[in-house]
Protein backbone atom coordinates (compact mmCIF):
# COMPACT_ATOMS: atom_id res chain seq x y z
CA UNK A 1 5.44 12.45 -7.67
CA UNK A 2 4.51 12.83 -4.13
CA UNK A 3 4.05 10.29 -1.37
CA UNK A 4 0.28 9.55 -2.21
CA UNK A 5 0.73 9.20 -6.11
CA UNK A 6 0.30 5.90 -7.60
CA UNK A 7 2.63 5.95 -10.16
CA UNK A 8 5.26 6.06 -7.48
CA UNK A 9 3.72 3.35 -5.22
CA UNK A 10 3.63 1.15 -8.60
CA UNK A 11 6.97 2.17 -9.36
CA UNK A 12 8.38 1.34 -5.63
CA UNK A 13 6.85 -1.79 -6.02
CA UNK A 14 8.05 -3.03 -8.91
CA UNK A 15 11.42 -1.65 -7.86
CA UNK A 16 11.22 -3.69 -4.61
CA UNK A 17 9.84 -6.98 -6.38
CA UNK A 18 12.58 -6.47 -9.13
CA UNK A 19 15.11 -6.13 -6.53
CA UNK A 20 14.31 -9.00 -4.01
CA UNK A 21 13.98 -11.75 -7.21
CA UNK A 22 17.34 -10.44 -8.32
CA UNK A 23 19.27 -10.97 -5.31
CA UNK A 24 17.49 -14.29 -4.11
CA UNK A 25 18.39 -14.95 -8.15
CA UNK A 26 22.14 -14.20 -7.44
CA UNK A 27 22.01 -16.12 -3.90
CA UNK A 28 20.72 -19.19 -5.72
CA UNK A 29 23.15 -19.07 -9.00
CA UNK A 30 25.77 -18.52 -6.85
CA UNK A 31 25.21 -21.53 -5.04
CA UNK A 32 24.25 -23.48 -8.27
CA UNK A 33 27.65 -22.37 -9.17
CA UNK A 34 29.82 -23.08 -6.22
CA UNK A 35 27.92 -26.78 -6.43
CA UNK A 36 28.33 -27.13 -9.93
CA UNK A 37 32.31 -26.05 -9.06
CA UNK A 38 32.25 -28.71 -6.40
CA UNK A 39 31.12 -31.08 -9.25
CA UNK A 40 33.62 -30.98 -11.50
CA UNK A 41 36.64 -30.87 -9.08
CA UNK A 42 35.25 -33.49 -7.91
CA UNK A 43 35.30 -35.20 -11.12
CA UNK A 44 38.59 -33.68 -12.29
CA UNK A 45 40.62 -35.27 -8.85
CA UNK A 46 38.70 -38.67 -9.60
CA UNK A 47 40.45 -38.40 -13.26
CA UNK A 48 43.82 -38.16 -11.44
CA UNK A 49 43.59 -40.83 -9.23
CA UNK A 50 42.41 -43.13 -11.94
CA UNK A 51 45.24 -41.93 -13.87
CA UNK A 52 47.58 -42.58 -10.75
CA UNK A 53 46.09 -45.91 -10.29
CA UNK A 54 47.16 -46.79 -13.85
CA UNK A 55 50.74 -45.54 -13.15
CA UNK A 56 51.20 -47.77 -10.15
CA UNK A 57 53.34 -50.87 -10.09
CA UNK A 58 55.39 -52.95 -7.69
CA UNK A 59 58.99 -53.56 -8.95
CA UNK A 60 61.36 -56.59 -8.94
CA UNK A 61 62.65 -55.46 -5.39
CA UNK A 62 59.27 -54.69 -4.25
CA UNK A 63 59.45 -50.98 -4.47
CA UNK A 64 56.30 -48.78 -5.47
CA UNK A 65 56.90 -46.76 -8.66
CA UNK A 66 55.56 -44.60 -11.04
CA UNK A 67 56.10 -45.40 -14.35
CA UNK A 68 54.93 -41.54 -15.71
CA UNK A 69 54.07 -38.40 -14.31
CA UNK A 70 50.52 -36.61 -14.33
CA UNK A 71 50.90 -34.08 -17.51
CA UNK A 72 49.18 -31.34 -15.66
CA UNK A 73 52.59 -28.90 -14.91
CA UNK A 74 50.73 -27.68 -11.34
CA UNK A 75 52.04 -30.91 -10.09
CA UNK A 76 55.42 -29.80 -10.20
CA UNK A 77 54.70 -26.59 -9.33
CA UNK A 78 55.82 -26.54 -5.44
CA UNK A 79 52.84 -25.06 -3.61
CA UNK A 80 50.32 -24.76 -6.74
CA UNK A 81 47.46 -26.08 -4.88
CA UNK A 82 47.05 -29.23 -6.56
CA UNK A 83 48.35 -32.49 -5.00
CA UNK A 84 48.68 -36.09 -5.19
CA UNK A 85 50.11 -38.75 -2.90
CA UNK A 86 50.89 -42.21 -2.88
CA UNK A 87 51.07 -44.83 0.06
CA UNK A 88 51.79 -48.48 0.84
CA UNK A 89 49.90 -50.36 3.54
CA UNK A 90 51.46 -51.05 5.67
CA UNK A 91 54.91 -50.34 4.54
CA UNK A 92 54.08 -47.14 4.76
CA UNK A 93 56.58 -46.24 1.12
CA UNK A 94 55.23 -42.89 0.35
CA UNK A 95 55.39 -41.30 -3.05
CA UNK A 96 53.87 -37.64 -3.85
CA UNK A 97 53.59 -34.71 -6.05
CA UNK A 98 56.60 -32.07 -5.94
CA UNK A 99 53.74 -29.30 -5.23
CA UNK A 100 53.53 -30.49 -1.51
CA UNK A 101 57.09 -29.99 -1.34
CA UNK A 102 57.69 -31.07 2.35
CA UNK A 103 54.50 -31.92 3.75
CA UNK A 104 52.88 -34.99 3.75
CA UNK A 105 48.90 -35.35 3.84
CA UNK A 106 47.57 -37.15 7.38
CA UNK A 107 44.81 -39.68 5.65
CA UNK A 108 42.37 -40.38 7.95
CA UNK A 109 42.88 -44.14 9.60
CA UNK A 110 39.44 -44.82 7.97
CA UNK A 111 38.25 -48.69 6.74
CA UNK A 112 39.25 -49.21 3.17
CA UNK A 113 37.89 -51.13 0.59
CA UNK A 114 39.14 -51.55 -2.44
CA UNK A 115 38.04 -49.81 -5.23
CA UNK A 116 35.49 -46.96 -3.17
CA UNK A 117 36.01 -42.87 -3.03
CA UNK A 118 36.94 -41.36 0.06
CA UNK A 119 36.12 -37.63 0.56
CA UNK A 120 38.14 -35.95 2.82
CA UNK A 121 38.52 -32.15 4.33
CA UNK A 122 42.67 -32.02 5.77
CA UNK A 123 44.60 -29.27 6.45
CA UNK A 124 47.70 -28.79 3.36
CA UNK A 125 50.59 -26.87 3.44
CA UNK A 126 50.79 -23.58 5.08
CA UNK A 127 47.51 -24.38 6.74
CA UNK A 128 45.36 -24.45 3.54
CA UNK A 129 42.17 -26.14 3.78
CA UNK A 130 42.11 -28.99 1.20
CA UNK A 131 39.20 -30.79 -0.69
CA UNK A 132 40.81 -34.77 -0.64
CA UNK A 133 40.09 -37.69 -2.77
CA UNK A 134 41.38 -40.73 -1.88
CA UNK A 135 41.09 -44.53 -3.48
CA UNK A 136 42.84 -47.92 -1.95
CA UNK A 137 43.89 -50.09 -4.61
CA UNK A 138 45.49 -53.74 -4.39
CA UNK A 139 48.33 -54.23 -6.66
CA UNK A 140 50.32 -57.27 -7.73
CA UNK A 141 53.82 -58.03 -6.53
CA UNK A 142 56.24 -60.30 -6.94
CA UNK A 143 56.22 -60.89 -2.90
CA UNK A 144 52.39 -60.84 -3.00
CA UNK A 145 49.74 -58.50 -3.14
CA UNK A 146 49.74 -54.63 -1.71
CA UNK A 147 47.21 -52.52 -0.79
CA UNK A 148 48.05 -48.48 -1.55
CA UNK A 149 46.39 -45.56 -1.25
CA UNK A 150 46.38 -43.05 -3.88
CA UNK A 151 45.06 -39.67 -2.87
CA UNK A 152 44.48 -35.80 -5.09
CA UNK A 153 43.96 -32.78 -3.48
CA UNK A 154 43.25 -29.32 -4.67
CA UNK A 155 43.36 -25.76 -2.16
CA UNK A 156 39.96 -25.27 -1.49
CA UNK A 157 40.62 -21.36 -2.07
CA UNK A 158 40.95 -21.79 -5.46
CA UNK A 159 37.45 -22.46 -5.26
CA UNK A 160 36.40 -19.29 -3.21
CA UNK A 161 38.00 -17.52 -5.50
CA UNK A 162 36.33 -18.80 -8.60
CA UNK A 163 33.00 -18.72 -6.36
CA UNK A 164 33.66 -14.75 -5.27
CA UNK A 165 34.79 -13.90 -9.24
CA UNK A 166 31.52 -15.32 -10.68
CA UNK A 167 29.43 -13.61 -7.87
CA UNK A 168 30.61 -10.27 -8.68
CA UNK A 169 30.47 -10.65 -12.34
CA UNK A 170 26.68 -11.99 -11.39
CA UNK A 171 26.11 -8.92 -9.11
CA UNK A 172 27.23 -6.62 -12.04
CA UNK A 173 25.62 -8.34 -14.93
CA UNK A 174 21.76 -8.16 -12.66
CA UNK A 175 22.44 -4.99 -11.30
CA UNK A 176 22.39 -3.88 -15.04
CA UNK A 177 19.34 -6.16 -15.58
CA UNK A 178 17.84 -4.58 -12.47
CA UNK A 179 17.89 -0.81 -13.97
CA UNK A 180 16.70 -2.54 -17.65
CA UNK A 181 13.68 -3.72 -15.30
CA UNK A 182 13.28 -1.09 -13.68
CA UNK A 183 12.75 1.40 -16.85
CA UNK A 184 10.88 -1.01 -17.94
CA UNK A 185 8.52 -0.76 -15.15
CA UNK A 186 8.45 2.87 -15.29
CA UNK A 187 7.62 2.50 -18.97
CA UNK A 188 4.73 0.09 -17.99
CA UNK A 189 3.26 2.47 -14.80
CA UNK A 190 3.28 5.30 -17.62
CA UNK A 191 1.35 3.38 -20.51
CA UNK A 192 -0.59 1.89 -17.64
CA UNK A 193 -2.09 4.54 -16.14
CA UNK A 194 -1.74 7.27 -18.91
CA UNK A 195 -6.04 5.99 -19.39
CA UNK A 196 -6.28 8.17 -16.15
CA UNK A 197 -4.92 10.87 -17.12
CA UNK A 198 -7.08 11.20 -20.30
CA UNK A 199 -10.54 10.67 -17.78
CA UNK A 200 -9.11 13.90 -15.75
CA UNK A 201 -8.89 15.65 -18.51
CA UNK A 202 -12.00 14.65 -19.91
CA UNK A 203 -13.26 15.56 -16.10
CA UNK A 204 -11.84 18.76 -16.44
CA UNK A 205 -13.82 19.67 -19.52
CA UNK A 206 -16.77 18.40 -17.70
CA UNK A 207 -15.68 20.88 -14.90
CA UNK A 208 -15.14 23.88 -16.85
CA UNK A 209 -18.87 23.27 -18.88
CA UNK A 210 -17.17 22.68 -22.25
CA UNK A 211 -19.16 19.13 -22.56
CA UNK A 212 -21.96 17.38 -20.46
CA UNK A 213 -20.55 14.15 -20.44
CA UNK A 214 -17.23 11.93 -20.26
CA UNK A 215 -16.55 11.50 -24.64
CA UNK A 216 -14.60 8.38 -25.40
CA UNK A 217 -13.97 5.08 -25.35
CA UNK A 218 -11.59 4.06 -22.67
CA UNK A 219 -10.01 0.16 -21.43
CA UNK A 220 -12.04 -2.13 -20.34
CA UNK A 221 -11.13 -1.46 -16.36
CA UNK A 222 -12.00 2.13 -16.31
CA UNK A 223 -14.85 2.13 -18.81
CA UNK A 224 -17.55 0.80 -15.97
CA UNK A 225 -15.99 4.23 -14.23
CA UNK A 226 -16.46 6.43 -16.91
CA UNK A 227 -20.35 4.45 -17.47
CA UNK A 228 -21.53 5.67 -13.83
CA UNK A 229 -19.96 9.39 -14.25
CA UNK A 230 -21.88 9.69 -17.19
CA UNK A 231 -24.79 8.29 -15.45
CA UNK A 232 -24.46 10.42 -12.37
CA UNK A 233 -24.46 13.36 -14.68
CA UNK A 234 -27.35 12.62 -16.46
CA UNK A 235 -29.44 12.10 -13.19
CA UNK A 236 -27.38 15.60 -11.93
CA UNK A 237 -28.95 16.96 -15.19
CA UNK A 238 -32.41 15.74 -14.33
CA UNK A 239 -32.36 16.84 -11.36
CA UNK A 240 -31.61 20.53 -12.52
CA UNK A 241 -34.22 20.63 -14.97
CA UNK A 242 -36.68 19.61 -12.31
CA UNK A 243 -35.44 22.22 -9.65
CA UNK A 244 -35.57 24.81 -12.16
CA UNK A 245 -39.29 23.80 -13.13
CA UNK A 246 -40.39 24.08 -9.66
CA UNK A 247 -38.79 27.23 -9.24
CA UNK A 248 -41.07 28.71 -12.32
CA UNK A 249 -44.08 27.13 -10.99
CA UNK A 250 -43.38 28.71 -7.70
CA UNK A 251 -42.74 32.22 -9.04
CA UNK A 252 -45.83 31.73 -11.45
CA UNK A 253 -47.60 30.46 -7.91
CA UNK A 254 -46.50 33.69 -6.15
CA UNK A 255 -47.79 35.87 -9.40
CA UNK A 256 -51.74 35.67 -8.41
CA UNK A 257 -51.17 36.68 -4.75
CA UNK A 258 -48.99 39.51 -5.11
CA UNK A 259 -51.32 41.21 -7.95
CA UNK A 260 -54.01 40.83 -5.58
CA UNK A 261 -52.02 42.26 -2.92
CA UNK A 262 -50.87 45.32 -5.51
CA UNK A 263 -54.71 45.73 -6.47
CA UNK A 264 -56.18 45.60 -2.85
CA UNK A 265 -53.44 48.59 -2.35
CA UNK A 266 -54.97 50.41 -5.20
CA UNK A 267 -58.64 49.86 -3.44
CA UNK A 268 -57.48 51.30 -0.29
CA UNK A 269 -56.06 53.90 -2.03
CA UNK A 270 -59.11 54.90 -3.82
CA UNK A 271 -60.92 54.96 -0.41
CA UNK A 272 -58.67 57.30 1.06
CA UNK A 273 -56.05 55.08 3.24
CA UNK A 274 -53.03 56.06 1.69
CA UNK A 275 -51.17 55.30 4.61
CA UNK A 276 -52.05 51.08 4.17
CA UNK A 277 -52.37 51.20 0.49
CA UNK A 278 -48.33 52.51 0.75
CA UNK A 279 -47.60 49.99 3.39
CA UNK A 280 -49.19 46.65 1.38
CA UNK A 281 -47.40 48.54 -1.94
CA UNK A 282 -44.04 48.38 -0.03
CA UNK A 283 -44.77 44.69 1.20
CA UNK A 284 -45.83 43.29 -1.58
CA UNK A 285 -42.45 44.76 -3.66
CA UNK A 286 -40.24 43.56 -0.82
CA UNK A 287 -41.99 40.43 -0.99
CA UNK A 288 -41.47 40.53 -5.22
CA UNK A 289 -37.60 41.38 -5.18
CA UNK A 290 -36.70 38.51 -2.27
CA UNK A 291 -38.71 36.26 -4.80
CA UNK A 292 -36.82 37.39 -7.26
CA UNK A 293 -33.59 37.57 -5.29
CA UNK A 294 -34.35 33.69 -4.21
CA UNK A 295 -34.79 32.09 -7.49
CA UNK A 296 -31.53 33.75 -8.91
CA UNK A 297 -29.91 31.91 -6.35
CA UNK A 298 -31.77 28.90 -6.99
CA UNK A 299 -31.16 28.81 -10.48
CA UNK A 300 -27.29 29.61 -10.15
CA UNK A 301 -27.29 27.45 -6.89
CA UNK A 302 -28.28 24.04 -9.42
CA UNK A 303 -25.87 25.40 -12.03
CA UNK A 304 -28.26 25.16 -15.18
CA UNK A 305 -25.76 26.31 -17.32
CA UNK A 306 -23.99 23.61 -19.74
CA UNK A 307 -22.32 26.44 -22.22
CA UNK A 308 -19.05 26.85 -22.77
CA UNK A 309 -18.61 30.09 -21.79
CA UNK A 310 -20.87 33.28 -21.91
CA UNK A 311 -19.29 36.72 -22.67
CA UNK A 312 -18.73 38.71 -19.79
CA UNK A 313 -18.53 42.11 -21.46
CA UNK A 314 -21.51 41.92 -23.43
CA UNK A 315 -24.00 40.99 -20.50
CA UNK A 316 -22.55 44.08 -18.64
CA UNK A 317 -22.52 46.10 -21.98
CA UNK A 318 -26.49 45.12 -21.68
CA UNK A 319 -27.13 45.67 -18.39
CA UNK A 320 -25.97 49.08 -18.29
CA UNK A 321 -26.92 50.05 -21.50
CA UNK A 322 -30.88 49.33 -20.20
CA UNK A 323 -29.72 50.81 -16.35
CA UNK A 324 -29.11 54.38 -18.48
CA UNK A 325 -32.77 54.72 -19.29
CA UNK A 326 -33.95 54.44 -16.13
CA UNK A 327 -34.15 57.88 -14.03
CA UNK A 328 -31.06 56.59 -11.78
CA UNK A 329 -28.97 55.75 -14.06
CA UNK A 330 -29.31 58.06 -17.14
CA UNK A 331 -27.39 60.45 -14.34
CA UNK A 332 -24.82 58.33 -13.88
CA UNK A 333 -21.38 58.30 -15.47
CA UNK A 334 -20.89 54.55 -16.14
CA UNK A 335 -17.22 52.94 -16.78
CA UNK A 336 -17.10 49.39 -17.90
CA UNK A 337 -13.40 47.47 -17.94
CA UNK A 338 -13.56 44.09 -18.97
CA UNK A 339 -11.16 42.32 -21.55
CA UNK A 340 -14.14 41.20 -24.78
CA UNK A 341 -12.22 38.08 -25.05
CA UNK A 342 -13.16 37.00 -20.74
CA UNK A 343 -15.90 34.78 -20.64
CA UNK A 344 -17.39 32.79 -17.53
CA UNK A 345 -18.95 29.20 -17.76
CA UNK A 346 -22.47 30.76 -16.82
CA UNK A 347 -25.99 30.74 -18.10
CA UNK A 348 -26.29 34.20 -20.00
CA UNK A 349 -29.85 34.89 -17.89
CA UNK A 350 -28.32 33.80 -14.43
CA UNK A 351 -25.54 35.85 -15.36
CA UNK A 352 -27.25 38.72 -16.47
CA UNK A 353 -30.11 38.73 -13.40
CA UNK A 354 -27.01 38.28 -11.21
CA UNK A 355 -25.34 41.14 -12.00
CA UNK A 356 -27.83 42.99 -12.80
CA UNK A 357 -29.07 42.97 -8.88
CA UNK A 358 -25.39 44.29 -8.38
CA UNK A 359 -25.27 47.71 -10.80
CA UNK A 360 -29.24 47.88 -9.66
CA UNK A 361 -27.83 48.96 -6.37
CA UNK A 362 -25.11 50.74 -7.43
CA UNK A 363 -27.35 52.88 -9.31
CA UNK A 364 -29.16 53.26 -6.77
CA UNK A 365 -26.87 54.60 -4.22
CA UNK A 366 -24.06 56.34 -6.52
CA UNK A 367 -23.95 60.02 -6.67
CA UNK A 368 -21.98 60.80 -10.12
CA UNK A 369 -20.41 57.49 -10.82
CA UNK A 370 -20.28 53.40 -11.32
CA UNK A 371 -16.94 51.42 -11.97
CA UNK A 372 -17.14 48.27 -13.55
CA UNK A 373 -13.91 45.97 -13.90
CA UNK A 374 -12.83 42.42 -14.11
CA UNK A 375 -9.80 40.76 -13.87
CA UNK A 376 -8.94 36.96 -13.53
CA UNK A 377 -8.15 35.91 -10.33
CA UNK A 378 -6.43 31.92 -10.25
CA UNK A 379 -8.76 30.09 -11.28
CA UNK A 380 -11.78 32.15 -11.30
CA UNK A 381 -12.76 35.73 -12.41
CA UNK A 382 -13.05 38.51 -10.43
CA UNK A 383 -15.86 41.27 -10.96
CA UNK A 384 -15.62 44.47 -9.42
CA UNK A 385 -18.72 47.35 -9.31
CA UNK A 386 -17.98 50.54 -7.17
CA UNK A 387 -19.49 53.57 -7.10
CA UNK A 388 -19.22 56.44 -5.14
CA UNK A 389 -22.13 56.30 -2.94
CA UNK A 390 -22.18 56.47 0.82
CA UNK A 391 -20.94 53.12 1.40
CA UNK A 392 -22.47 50.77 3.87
CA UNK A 393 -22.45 51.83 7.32
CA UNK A 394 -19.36 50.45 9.53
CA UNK A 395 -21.87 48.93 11.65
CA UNK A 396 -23.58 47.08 9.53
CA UNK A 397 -20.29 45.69 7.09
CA UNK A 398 -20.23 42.12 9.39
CA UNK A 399 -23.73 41.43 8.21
CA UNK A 400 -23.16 41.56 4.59
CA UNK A 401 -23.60 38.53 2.74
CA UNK A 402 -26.38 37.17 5.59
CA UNK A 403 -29.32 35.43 4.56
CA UNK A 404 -32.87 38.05 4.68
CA UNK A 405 -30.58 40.46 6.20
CA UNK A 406 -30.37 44.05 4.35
CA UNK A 407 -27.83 46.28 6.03
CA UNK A 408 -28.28 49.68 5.87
């Protein structure tokens, strides 16, 4: 596939549409995830201040205790990354977790009421950034009420880490999805435009004569194609027919004149004037071979023929065949070399008064012999005719091939 082919623009763009929806896909989850993380730590440090809450009591002597420990064993874990803390307002008694070790959480001076959620972001031991809930509570003493707060905390770097563990499990698990996608694509370009490749073939046999028309039915989208193709053929076809009719009625047109012309020769030569019954003679065949000349163009020109192919060796086998019983070329040692089984996608009689213009001349100016040979050439064939003539003149070999020219 090259820069201009479809398929690959399809496939490109596919690739590119695939890829940007995957990664804004893994940009979003990722952040669905990291919020839905958020969520239920959120929820989970809310649990263990409730459950601290329901610890709490205010002894004989006035002292805060605990009456039982949180189960989870990170608590006693020194440095685990979860945390909780207890303290008295404004007593200031302090009670914590043995994961903080010997560090003691600054809560913010904030207004309490009793009862509400604070959300906090302080800095925890070693200088670990920590995600904070805290709740003040009033409890009952025997000296009088107490207000306490009772704060959980948990490293927020637990929660980068379960953030970059899910994103690179997510990167893997689409990048995998991507290439499913992706051959999935390819799979779709190739059934999607495989229609086209069927209409150039059918093209081709068009091309090469083997049918007049585009055969098949074909999808919906390229069938309105394939309707005007078929249509611009038959109007080509028309078209033909009618240039080749006007060709015949111009030759029949130009039959009158020149017998007239060949007959007024033979009057002047019954008078005496060879000299002008020779000239007019000459004219009027000059005039009779360019005519002649003229429409085999014009008939090969419109390309009449719709065979498949015509057999090369038997139109030359014909042609020379009727060449050696003319004077010329019954002298004339003729060698034809051309494969039976080539064949050319031309109208036998355009072929034959083609070539026969071609071993005319050679007859004409070979001295002992005429080569014929043909040989395919790409995607064409090749026909060679040499004799052993003269040659054309140096001179003249730049004007061969000109229109009403005749070097020599």
């Amino acid at each position: 596939m090259t820069g201009s082919s479809l398929r690959l623009r399809l496939v490109l763009a596919q690739a590119a549409t695939i890829a940007v929806a995957l990664v804004l896909a893994w940009l979003g989850l990722t952040i669905l995830f990291e919020r839905h993380l958020e969520r239920r730590i959120d929820d989970e440090l809310a649990t263990y201040v409730r459950q601290l809450a329901s610890q709490l009591a205010i002894g004989p002597d006035g002292t805060l205790t605990l009456d039982a420990d949180l189960v989870d064993p990170r608590f006693d874990l020194p440095l685990s990354g979860l945390y909780w803390q207890v303290e008295s307002v404004p007593e200031e008694t302090l009670l914590r977790s043995r994961s903080l070790w010997d560090h003691v959480l600054a809560l913010p001076p904030d207004p309490l009421r009793p009862g509400s959620i604070h959300r906090h972001e302080l800095a925890g031991p070693g200088g670990a950034r920590l995600m904070v809930h805290e709740r003040p509570l009033i409890l009952a003493g025997a000296e009088g009420d107490r207000t306490v707060r009772v704060a959980t905390a948990i490293d927020r770097a637990s929660l980068a880490g379960a953030r970059v563990a899910f994103a690179t499990q997510l990167a893997w698990a689409l990048a995998l999805l991507a290439l499913v996608l992706i051959a999935a694509a390819l799979a779709q370009v190739w059934f999607g435009l495989r229609p086209f490749e069927q209409l150039r073939r059918a093209v081709g046999l068009v091309r090469t004569r083997q049918t007049t028309r585009l055969e098949g039915r074909h999808p919906d989208e390229v069938q309105p194609l394939v309707d005007e193709v078929n249509g611009l053929l038959e109007a080509q076809s028309v078209t033909i027919a009618r240039a080749r009719a006007q060709a015949a009625d111009l030759a029949h047109g130009l039959k009158t004149p020149l017998t007239i012309l060949h007959a007024e020769a033979m009057a002047l030569r019954g008078k005496g004037d060879a000299e002008a019954a020779a000239t007019i003679e000459g004219l009027a065949r000059d005039m009779q071979r360019q005519i002649d000349r003229d429409l085999a163009r014009a008939r090969l020109a419109v390309g009449k023929s719709r065979h498949a192919a015509t057999p090369l060796a038997r139109v030359l086998r014909q042609l020379v065949q009727t060449l050696e019983r003319t004077p010329r070329g019954s002298r004339l040692a003729w060698t034809l070399a051309v494969d039976e089984t080539m064949a050319v996608a031309v109208d036998a009689d355009d072929l034959a008064e083609l070539l026969g213009n071609l071993l005319e001349n050679a007859a004409k100016w070979a001295l002992d012999t005429v080569e014929i040979a043909a040989a395919p050439a790409a995607d064409a064939i090749r026909i060679t005719v040499a004799d052993d003539g003269p040659g054309v003149p140096e001179a003249a070999r730049d004007r061969l091939g000109t229109r009403g020219v005749r070097p020599g």
